[in-house]
C-alpha atoms as a PDB file:
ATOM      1  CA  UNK A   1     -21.220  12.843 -11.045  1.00  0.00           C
ATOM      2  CA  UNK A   2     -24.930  13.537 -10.308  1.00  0.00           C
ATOM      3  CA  UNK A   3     -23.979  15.388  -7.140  1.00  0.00           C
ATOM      4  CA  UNK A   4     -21.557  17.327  -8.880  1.00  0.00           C
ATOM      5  CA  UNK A   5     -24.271  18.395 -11.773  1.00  0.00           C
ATOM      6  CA  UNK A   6     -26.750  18.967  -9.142  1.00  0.00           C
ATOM      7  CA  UNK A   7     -24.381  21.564  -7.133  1.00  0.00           C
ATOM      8  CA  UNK A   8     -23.655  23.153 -10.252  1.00  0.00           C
ATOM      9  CA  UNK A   9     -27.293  23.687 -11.509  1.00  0.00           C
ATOM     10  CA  UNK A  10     -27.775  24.706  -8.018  1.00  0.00           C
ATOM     11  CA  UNK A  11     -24.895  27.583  -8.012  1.00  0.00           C
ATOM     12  CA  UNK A  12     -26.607  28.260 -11.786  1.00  0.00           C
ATOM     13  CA  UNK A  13     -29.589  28.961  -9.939  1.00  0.00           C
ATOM     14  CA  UNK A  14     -28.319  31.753  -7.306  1.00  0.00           C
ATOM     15  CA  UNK A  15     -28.790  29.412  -4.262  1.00  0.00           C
ATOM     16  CA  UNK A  16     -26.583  29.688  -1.744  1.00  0.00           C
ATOM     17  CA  UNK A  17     -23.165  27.245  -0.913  1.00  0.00           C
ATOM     18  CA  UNK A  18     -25.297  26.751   2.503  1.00  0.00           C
ATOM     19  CA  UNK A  19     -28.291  25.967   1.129  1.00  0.00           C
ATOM     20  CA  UNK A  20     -26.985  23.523  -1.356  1.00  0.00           C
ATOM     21  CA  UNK A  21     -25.308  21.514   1.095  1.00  0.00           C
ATOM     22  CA  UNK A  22     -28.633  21.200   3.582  1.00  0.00           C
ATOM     23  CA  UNK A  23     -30.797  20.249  -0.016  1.00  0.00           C
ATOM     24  CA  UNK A  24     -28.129  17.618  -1.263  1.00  0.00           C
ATOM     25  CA  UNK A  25     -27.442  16.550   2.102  1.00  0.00           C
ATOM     26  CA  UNK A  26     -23.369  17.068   2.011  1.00  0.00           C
ATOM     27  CA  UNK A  27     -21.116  19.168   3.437  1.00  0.00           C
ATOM     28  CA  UNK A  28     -20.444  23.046   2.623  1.00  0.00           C
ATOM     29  CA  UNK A  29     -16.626  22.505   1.303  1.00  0.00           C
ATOM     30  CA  UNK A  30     -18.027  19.329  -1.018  1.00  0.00           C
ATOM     31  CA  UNK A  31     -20.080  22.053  -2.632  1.00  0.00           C
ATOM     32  CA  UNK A  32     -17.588  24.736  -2.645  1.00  0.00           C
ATOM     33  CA  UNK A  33     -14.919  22.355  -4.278  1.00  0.00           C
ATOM     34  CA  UNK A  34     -17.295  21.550  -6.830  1.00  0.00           C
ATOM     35  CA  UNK A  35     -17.927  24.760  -7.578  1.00  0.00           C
ATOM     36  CA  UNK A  36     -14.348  25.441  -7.658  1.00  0.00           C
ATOM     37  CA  UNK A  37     -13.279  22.856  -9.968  1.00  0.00           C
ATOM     38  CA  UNK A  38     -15.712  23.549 -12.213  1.00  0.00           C
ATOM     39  CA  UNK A  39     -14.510  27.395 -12.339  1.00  0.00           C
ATOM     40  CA  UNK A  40     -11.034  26.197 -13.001  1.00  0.00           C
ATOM     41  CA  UNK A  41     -11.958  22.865 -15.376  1.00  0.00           C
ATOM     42  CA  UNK A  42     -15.453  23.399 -16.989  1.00  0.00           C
ATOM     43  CA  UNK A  43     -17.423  20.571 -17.601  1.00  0.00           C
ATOM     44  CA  UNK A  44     -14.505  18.325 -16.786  1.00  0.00           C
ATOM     45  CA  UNK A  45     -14.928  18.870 -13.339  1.00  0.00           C
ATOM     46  CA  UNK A  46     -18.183  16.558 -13.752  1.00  0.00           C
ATOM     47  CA  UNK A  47     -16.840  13.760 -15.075  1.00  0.00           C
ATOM     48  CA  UNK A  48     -16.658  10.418 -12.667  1.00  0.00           C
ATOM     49  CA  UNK A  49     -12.594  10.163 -11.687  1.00  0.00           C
ATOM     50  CA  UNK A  50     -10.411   7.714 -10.116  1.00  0.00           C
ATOM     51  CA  UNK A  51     -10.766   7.831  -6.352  1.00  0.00           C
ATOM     52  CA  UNK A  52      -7.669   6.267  -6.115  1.00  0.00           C
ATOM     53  CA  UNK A  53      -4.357   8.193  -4.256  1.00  0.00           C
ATOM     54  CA  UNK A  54      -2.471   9.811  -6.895  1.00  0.00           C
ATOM     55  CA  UNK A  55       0.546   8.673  -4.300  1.00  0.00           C
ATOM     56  CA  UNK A  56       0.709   5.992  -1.983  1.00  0.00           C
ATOM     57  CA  UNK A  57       2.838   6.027   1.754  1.00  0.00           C
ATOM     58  CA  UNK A  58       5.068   3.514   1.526  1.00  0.00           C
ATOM     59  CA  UNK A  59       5.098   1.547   4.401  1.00  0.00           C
ATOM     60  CA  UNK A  60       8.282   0.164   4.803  1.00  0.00           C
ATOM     61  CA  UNK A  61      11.402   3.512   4.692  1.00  0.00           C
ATOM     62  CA  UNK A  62      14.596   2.696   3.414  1.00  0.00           C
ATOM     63  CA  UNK A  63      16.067   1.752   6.239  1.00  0.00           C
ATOM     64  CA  UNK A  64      12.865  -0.322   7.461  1.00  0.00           C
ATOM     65  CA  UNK A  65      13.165  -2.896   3.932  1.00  0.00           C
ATOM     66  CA  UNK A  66      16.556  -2.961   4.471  1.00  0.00           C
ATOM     67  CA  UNK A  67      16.109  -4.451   7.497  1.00  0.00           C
ATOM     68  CA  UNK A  68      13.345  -6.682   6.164  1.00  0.00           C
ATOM     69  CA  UNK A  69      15.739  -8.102   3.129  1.00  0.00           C
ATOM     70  CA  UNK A  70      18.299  -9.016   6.494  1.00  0.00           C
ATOM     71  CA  UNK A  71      15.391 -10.416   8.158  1.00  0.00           C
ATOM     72  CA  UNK A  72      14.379 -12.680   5.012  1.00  0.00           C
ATOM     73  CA  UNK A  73      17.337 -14.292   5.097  1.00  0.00           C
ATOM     74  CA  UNK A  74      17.055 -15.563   8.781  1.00  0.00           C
ATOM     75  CA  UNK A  75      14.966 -18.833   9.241  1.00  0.00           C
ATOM     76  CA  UNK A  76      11.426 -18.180  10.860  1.00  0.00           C
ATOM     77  CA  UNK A  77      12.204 -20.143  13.726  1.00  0.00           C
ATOM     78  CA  UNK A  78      14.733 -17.449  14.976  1.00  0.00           C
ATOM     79  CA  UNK A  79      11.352 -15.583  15.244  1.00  0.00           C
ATOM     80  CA  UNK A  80       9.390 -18.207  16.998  1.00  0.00           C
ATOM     81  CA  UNK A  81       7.565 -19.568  14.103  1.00  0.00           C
ATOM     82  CA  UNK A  82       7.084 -22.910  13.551  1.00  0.00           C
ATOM     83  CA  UNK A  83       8.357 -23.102   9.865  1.00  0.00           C
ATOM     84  CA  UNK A  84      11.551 -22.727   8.269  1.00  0.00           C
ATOM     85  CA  UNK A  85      10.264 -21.081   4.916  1.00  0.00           C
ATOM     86  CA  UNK A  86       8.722 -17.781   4.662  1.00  0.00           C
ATOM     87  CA  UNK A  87       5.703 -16.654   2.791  1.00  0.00           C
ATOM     88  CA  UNK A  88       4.603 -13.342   2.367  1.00  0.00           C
ATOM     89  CA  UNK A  89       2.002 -13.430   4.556  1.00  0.00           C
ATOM     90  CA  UNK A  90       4.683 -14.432   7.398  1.00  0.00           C
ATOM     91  CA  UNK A  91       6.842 -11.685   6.830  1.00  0.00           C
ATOM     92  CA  UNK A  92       4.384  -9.473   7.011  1.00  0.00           C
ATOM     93  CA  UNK A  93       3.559 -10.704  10.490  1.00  0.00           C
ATOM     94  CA  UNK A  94       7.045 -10.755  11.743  1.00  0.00           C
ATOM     95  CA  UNK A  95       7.820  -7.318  10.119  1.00  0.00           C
ATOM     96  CA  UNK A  96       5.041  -5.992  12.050  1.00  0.00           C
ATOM     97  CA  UNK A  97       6.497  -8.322  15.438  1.00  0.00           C
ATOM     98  CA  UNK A  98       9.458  -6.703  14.964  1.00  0.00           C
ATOM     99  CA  UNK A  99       8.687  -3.210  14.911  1.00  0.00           C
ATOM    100  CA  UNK A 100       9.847  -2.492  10.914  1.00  0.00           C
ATOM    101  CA  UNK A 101       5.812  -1.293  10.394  1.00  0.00           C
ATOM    102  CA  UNK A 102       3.335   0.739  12.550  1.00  0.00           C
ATOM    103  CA  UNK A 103       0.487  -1.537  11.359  1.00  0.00           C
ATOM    104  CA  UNK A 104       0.300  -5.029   9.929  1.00  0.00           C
ATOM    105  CA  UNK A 105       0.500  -4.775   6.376  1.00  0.00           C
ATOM    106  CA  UNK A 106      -1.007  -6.793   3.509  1.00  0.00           C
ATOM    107  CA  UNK A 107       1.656  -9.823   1.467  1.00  0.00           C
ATOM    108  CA  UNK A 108       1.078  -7.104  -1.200  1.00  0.00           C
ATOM    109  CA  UNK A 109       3.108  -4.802   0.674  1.00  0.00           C
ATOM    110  CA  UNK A 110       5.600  -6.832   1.093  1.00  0.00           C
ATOM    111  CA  UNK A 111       6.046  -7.776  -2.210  1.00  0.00           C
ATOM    112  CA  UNK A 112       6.139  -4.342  -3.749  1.00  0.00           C
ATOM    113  CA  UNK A 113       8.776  -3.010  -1.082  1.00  0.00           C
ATOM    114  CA  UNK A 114      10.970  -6.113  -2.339  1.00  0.00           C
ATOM    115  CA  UNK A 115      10.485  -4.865  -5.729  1.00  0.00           C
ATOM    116  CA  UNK A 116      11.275  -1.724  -4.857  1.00  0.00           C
ATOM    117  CA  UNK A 117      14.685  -3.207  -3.738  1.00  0.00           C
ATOM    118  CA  UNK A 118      14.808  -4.973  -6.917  1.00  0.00           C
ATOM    119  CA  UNK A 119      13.855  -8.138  -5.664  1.00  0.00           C
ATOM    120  CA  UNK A 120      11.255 -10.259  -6.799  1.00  0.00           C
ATOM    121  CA  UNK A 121       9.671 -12.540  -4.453  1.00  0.00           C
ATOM    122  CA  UNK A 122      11.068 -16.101  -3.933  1.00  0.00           C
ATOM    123  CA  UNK A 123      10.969 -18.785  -1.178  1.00  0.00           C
ATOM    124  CA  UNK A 124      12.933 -17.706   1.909  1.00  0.00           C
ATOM    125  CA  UNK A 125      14.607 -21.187   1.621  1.00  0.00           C
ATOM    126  CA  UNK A 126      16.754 -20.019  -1.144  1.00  0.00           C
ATOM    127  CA  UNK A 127      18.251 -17.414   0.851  1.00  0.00           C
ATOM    128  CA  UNK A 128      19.042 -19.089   4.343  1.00  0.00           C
ATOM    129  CA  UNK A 129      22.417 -19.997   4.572  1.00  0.00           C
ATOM    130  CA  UNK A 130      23.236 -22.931   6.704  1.00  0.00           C
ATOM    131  CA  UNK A 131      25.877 -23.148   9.742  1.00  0.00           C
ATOM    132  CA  UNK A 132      26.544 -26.630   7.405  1.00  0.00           C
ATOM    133  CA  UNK A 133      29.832 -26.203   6.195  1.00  0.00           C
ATOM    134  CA  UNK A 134      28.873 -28.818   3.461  1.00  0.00           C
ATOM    135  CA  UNK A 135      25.278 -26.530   2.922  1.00  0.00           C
ATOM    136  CA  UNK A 136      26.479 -25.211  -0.440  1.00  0.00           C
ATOM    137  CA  UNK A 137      28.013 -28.779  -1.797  1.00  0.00           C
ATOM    138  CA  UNK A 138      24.678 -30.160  -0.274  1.00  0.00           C
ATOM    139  CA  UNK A 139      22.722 -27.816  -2.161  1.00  0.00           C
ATOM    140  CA  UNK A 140      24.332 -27.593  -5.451  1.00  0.00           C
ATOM    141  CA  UNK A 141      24.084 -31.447  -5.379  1.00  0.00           C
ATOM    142  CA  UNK A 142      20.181 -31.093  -4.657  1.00  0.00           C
ATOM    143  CA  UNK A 143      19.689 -28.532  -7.736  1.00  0.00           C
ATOM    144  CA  UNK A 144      21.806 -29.627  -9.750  1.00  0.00           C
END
């Protein structure tokens, strides 16, 4: 916001879009887009805004949490970890293993794409099926 006010009173002045940037120490298109914005917004453009994305990448495609939905409901071990129950943090690591992101993502990440499938998160173990053929007797008998 100060910047911004200073550019302006600056441009007010007659000074120069060079100049301004060498005094304030910024670059040449910081100044201009001040100057811009406050052409096209008034004193608007000086108010302090979100310097948040207005729209984030997502980092999974379609086709990428699809195949990290199939991959949830495989045990960890088929992936060379030493647990049978996933946690967010895990998937993240073997989604990134397994080629379904460019970068290792945050558990955050994860859970949003499986909201985006309309999932919400839950414990991997509810979603392996077993080679058992008793598994769902088994299970029901555990729940209840």
């Amino acid at each position: 916001m100060l910047r911004r006010s200073q550019i302006l009173l600056a441009s007010a002045r007659g000074e120069g879009v060079p100049a301004i940037a060498r005094a304030l120490s910024c670059d040449e298109q910081t100044v201009r887009n001040a100057i811009h914005a406050f052409n096209r917004e008034g004193l608007a453009a000086v108010q302090v805004r979100s310097s948040r994305p207005h729209r984030t990448r997502e980092a999974f495609d379609a086709e990428a949490a699809e195949q990290l939905k199939a991959l949830l409901h495989q045990s960890p071990r088929a992936y060379g970890k030493p647990t049978s129950v996933w946690t967010l943090e895990l998937a993240a690591q073997v989604s990134y293993e397994q080629g379904l992101t460019a970068e290792l993502v945050s558990d955050e990440t994860i859970r949003r794409t499986l909201r985006r499938l309309g999932w919400s998160w839950k414990r991997a173990k509810q979603w392996i099926t077993s080679p058992d053929p008793d598994y769902e007797a088994k299970k029901n008998a555990a729940i209840g």
